[in-house]
PDB file of N, CA and C in Angstrom:
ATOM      1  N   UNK A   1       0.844  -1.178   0.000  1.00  0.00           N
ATOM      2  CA  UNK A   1       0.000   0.000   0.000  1.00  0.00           C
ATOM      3  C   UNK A   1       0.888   1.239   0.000  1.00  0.00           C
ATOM      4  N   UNK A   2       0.621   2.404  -0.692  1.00  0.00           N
ATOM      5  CA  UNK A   2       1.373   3.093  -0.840  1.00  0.00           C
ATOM      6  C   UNK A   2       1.296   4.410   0.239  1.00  0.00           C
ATOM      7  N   UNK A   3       2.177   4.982   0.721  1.00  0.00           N
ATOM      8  CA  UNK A   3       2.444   6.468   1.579  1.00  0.00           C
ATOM      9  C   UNK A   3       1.000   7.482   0.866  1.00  0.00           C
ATOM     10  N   UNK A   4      -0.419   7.785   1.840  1.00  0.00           N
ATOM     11  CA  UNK A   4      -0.911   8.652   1.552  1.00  0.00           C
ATOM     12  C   UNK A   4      -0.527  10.043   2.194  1.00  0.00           C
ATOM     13  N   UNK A   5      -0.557  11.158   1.232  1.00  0.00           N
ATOM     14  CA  UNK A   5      -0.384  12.353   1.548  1.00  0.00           C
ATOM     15  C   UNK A   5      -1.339  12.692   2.786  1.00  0.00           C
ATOM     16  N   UNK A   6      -0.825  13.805   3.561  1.00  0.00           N
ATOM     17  CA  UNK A   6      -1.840  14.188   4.565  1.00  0.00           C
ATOM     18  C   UNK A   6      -2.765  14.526   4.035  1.00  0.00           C
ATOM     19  N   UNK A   7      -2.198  16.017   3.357  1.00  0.00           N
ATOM     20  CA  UNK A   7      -3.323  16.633   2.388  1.00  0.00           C
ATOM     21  C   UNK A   7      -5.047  15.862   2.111  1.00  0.00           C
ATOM     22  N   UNK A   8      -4.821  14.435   1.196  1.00  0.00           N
ATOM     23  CA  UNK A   8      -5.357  13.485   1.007  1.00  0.00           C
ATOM     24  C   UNK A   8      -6.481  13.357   2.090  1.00  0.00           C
ATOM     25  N   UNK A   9      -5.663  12.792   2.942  1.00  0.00           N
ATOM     26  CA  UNK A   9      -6.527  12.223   4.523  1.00  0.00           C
ATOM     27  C   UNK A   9      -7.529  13.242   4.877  1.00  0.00           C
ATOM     28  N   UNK A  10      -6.643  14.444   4.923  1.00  0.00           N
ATOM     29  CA  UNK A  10      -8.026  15.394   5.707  1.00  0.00           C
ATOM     30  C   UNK A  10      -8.626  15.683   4.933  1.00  0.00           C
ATOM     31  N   UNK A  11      -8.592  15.634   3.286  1.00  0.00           N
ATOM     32  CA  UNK A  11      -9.953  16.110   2.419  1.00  0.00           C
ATOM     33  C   UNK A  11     -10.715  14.863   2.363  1.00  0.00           C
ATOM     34  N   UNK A  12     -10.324  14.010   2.893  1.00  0.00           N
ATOM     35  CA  UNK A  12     -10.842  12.163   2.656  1.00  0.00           C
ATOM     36  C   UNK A  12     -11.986  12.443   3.921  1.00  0.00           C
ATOM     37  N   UNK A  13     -11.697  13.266   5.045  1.00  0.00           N
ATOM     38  CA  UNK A  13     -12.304  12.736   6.478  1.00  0.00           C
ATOM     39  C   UNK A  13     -12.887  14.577   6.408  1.00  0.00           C
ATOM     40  N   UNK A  14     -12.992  15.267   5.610  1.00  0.00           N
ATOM     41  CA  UNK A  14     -13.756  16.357   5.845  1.00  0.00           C
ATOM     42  C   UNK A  14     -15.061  16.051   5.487  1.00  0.00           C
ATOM     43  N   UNK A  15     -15.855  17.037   6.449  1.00  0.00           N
ATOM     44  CA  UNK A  15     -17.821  16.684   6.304  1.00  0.00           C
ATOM     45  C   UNK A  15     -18.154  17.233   5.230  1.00  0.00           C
ATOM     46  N   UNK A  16     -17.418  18.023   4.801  1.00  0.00           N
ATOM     47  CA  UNK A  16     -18.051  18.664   3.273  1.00  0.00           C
ATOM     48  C   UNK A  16     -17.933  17.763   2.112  1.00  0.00           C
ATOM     49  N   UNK A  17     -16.710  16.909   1.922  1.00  0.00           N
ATOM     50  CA  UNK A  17     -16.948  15.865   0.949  1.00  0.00           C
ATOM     51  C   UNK A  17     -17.981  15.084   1.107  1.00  0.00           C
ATOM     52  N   UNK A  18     -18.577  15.295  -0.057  1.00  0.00           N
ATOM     53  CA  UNK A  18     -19.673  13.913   0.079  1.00  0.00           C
ATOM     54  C   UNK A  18     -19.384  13.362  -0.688  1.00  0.00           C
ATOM     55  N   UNK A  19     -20.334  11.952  -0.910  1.00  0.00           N
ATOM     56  CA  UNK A  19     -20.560  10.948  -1.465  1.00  0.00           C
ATOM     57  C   UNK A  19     -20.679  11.402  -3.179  1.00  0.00           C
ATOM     58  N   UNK A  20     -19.615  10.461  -3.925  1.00  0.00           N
ATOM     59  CA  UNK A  20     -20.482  10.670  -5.114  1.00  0.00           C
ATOM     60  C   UNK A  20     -20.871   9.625  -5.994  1.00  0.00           C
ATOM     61  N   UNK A  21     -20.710   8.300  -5.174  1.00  0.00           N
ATOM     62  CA  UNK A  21     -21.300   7.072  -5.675  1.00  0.00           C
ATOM     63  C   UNK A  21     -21.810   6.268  -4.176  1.00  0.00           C
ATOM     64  N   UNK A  22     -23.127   5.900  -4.551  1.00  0.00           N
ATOM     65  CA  UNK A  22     -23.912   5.107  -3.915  1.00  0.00           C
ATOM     66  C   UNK A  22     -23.740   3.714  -4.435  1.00  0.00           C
ATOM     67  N   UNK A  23     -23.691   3.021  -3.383  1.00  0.00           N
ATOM     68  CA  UNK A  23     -23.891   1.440  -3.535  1.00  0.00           C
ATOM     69  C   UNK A  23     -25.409   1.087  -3.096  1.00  0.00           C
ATOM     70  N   UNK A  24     -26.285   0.558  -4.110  1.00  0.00           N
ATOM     71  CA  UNK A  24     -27.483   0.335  -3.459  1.00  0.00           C
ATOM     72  C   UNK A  24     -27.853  -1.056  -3.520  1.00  0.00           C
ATOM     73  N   UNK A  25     -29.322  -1.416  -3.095  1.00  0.00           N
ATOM     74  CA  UNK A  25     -29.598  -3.097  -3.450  1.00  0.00           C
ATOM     75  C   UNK A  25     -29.338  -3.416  -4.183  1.00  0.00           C
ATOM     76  N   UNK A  26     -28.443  -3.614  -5.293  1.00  0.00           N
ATOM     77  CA  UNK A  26     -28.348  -4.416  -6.514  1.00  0.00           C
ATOM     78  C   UNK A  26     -26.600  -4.849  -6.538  1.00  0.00           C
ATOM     79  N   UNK A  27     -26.326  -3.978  -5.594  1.00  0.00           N
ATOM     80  CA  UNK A  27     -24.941  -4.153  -5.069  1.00  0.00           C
ATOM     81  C   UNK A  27     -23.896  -3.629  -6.004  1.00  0.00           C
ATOM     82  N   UNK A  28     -22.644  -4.218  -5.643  1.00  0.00           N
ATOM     83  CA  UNK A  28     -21.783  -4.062  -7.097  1.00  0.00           C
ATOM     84  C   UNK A  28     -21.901  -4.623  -8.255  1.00  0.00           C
ATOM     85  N   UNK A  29     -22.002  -3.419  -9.489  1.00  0.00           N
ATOM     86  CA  UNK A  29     -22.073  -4.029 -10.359  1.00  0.00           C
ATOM     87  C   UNK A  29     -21.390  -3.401 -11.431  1.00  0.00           C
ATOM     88  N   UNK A  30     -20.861  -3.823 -12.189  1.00  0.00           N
ATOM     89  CA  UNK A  30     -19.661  -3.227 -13.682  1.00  0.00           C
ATOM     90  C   UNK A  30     -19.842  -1.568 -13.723  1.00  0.00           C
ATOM     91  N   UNK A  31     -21.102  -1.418 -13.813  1.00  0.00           N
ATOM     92  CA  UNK A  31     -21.667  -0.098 -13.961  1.00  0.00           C
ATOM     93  C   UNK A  31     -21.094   0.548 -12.725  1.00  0.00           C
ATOM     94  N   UNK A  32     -21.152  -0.090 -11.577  1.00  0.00           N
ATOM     95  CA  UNK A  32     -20.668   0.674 -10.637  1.00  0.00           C
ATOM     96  C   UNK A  32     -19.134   1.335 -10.258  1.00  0.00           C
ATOM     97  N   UNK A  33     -18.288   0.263 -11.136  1.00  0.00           N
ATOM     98  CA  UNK A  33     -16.851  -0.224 -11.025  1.00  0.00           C
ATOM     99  C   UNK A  33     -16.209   1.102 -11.963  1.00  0.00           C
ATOM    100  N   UNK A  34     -17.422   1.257 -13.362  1.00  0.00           N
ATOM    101  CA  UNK A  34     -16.556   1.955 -14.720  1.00  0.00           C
ATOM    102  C   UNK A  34     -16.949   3.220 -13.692  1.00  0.00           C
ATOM    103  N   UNK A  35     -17.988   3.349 -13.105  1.00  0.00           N
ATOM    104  CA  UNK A  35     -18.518   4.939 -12.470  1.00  0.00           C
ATOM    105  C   UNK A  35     -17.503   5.598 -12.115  1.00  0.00           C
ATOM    106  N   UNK A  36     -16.580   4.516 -10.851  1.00  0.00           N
ATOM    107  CA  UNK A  36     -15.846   4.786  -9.814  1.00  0.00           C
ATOM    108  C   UNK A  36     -14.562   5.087 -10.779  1.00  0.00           C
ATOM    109  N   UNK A  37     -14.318   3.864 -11.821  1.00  0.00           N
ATOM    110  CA  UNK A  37     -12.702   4.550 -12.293  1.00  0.00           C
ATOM    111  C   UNK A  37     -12.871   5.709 -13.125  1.00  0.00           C
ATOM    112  N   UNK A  38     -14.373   6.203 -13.878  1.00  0.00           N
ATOM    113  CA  UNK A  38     -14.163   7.464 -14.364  1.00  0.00           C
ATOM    114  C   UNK A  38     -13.739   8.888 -13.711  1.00  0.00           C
ATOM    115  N   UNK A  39     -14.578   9.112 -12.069  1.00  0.00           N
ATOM    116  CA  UNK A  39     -14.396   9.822 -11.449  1.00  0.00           C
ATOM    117  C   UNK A  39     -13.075   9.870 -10.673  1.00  0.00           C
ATOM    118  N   UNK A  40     -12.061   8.904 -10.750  1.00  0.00           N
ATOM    119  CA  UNK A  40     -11.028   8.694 -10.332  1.00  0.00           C
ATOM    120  C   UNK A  40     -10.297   9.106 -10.960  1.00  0.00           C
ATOM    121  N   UNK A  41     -10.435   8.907 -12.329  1.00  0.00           N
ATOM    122  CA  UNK A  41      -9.732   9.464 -13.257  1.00  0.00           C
ATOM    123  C   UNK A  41      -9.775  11.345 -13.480  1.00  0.00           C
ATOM    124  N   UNK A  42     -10.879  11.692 -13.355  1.00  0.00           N
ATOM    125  CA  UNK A  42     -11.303  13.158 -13.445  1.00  0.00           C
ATOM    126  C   UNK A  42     -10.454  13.989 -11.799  1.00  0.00           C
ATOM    127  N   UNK A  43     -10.560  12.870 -11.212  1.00  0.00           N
ATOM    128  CA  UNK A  43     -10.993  13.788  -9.634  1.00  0.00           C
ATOM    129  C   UNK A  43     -10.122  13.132  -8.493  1.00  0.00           C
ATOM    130  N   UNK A  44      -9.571  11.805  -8.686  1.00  0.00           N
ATOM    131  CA  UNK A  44      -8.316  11.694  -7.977  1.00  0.00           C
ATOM    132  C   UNK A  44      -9.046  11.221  -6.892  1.00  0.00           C
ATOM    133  N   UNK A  45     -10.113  11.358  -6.140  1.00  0.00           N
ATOM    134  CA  UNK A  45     -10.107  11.404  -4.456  1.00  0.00           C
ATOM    135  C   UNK A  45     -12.045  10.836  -4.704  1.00  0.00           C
ATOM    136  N   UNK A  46     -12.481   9.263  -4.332  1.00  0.00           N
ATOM    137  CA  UNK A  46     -14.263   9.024  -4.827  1.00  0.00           C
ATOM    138  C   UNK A  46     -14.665   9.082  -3.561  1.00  0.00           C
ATOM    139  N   UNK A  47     -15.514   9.341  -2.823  1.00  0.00           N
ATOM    140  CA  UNK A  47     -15.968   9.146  -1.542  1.00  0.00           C
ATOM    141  C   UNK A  47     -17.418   7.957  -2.325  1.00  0.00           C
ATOM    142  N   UNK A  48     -17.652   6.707  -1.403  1.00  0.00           N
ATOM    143  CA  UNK A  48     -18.345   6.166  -1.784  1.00  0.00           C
ATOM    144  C   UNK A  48     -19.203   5.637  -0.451  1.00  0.00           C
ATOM    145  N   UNK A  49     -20.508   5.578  -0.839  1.00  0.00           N
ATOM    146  CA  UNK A  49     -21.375   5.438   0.317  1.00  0.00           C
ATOM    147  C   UNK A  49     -22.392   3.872   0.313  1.00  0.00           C
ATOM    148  N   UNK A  50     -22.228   3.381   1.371  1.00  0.00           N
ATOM    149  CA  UNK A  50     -23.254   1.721   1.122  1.00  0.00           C
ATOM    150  C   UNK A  50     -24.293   2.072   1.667  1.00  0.00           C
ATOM    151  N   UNK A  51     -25.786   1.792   0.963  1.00  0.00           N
ATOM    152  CA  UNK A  51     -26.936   1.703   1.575  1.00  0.00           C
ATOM    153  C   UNK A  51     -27.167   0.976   2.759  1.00  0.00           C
ATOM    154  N   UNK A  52     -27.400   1.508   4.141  1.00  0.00           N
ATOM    155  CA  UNK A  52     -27.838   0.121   5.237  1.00  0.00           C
ATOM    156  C   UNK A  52     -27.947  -0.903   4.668  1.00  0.00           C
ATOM    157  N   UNK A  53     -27.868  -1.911   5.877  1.00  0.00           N
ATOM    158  CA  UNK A  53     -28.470  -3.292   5.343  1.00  0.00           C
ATOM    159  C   UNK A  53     -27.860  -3.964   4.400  1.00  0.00           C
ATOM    160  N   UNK A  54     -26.976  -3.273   3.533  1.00  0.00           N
ATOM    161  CA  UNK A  54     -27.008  -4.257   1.835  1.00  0.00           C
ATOM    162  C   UNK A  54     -25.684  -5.078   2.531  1.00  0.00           C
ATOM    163  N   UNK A  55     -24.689  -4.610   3.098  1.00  0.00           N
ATOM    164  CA  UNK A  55     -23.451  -5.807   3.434  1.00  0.00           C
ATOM    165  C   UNK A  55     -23.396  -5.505   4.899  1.00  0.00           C
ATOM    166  N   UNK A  56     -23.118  -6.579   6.054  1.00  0.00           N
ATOM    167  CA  UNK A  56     -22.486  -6.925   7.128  1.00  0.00           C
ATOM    168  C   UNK A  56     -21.190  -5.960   7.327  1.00  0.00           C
ATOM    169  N   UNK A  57     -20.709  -5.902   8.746  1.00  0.00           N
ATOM    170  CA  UNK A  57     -18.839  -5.578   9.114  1.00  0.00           C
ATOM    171  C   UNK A  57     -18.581  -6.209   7.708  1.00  0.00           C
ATOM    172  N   UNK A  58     -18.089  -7.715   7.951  1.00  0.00           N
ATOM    173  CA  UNK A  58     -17.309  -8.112   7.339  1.00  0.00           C
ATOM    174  C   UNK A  58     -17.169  -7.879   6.226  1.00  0.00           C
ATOM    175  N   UNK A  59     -18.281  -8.066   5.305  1.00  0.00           N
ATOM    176  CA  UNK A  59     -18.357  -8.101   3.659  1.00  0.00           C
ATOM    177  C   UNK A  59     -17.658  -6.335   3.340  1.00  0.00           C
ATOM    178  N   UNK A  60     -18.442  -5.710   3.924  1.00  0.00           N
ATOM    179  CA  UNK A  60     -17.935  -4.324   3.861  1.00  0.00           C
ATOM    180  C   UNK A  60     -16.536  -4.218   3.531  1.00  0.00           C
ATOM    181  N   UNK A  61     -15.734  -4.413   4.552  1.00  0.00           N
ATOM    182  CA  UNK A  61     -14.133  -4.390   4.543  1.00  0.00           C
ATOM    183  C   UNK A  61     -13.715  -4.836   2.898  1.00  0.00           C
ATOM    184  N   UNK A  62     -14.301  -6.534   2.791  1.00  0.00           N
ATOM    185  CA  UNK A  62     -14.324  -6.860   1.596  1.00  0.00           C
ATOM    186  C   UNK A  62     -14.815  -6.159   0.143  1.00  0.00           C
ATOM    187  N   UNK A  63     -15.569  -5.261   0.115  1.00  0.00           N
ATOM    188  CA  UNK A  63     -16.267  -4.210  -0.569  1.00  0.00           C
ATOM    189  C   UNK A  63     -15.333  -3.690  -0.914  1.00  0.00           C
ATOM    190  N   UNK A  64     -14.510  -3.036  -0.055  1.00  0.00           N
ATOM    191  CA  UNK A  64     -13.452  -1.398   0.242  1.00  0.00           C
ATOM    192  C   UNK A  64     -12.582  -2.387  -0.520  1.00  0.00           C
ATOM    193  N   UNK A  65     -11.738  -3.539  -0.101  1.00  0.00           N
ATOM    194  CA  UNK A  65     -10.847  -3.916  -1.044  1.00  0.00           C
ATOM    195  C   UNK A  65     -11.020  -4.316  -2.357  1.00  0.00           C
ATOM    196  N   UNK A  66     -11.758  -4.691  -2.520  1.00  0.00           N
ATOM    197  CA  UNK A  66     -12.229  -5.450  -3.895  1.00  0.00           C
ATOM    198  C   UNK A  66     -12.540  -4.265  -4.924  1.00  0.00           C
ATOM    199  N   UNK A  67     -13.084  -3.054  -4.476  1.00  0.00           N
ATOM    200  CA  UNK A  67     -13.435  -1.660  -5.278  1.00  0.00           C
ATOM    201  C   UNK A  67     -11.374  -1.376  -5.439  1.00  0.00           C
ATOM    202  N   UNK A  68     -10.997  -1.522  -4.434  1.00  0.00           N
ATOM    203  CA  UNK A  68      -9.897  -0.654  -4.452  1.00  0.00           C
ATOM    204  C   UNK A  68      -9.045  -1.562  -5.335  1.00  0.00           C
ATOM    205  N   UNK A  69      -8.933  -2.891  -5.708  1.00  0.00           N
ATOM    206  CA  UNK A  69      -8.311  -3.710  -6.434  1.00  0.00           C
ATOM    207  C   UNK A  69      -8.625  -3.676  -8.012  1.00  0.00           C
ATOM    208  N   UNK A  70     -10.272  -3.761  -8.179  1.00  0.00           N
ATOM    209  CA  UNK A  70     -10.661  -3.575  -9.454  1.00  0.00           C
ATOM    210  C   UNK A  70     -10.559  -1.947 -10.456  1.00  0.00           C
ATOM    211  N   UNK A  71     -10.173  -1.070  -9.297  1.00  0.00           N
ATOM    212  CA  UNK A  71     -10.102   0.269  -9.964  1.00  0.00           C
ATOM    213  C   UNK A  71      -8.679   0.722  -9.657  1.00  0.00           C
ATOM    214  N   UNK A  72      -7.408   0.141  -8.965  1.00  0.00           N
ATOM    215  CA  UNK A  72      -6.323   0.024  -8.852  1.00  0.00           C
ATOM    216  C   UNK A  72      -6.074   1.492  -8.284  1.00  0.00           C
ATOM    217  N   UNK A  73      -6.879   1.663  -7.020  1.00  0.00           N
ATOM    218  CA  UNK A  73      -6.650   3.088  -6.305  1.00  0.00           C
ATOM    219  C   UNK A  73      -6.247   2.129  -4.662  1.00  0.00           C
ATOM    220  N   UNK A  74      -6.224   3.570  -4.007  1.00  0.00           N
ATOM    221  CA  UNK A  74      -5.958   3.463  -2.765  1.00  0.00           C
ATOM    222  C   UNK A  74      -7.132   3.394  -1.773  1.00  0.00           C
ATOM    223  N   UNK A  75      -7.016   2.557  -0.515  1.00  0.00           N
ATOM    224  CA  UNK A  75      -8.391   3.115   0.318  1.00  0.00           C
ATOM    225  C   UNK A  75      -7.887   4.042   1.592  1.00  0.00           C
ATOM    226  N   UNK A  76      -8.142   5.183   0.980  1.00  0.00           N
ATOM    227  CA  UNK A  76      -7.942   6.346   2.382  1.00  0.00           C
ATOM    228  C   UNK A  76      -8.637   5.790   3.871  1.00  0.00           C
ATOM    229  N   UNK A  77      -9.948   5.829   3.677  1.00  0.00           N
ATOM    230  CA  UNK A  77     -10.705   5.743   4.416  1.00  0.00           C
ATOM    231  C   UNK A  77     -12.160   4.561   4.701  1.00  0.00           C
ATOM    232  N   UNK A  78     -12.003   3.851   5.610  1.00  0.00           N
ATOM    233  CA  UNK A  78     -13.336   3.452   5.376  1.00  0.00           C
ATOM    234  C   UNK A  78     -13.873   3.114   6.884  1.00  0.00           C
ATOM    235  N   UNK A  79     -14.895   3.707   7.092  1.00  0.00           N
ATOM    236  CA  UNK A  79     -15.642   3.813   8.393  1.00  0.00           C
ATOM    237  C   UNK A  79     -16.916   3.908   8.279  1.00  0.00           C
ATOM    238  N   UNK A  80     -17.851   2.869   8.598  1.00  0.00           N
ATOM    239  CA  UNK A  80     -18.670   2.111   8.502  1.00  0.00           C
ATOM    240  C   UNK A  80     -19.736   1.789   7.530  1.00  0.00           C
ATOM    241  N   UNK A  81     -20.361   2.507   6.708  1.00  0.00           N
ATOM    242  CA  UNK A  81     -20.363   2.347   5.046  1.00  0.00           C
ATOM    243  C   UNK A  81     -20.123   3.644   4.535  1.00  0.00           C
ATOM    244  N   UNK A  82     -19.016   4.115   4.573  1.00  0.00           N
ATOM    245  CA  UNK A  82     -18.653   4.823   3.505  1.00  0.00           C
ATOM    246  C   UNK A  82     -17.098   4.536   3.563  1.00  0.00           C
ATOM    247  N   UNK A  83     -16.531   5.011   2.510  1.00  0.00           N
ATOM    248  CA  UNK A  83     -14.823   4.940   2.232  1.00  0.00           C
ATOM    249  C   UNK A  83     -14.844   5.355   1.147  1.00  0.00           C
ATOM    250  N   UNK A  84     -13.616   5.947   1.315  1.00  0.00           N
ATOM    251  CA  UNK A  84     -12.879   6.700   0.089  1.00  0.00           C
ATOM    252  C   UNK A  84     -11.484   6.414  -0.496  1.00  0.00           C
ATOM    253  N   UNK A  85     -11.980   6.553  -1.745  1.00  0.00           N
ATOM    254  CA  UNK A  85     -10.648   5.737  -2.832  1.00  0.00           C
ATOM    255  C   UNK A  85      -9.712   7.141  -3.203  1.00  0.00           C
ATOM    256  N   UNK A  86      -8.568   6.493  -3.589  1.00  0.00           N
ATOM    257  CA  UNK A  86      -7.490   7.565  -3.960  1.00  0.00           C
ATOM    258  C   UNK A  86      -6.847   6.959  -5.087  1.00  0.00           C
ATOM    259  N   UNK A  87      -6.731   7.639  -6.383  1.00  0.00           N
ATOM    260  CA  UNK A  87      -5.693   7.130  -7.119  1.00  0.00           C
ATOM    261  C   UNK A  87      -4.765   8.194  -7.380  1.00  0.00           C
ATOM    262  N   UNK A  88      -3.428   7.782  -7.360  1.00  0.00           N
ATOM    263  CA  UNK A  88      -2.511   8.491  -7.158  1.00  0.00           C
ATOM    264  C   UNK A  88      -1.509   8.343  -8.732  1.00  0.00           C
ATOM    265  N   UNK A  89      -2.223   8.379  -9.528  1.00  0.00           N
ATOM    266  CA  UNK A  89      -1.394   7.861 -10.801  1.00  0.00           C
ATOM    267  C   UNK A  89      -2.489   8.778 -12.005  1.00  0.00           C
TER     268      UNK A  89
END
């Protein structure tokens, strides 16, 4: 995992960033994956939000990595359904 900038962190954990992809009942899906690497690509920094209910603790964690593997970013942040991706490239 690579050295995140501070910079990064505190715009990752500020209340003014919001969300700009929802995960809803239908879960992950391709559509959701190209969403995330377009805005990654534009914008460097995705804050992403899970609907209640749709995954457990566990799966969650699994969520955050599996987004962060298939879109080859970083996970700044992730605290309790939301987390935020970083690509640094």
């Amino acid at each position: 995992m690579s050295d995140i900038p501070s910079h990064i962190k505190r715009q990752a954990m500020n209340r003014d960033f919001q969300p700009s992809v929802r995960i809803g009942k239908t879960g992950i899906t391709d559509n959701i994956v190209d969403e995330i690497r377009g805005q990654l690509k534009k914008r460097k920094l995705v804050k992403i939000k899970i609907n209640k209910g749709i995954y457990d603790r566990d799966a969650r964690v699994q969520v955050w990595e599996y987004l962060s593997k298939e879109t080859s970013s970083v996970i700044v942040l992730s605290r309790g359904n939301v987390g935020v991706l970083w690509s640094n490239s």
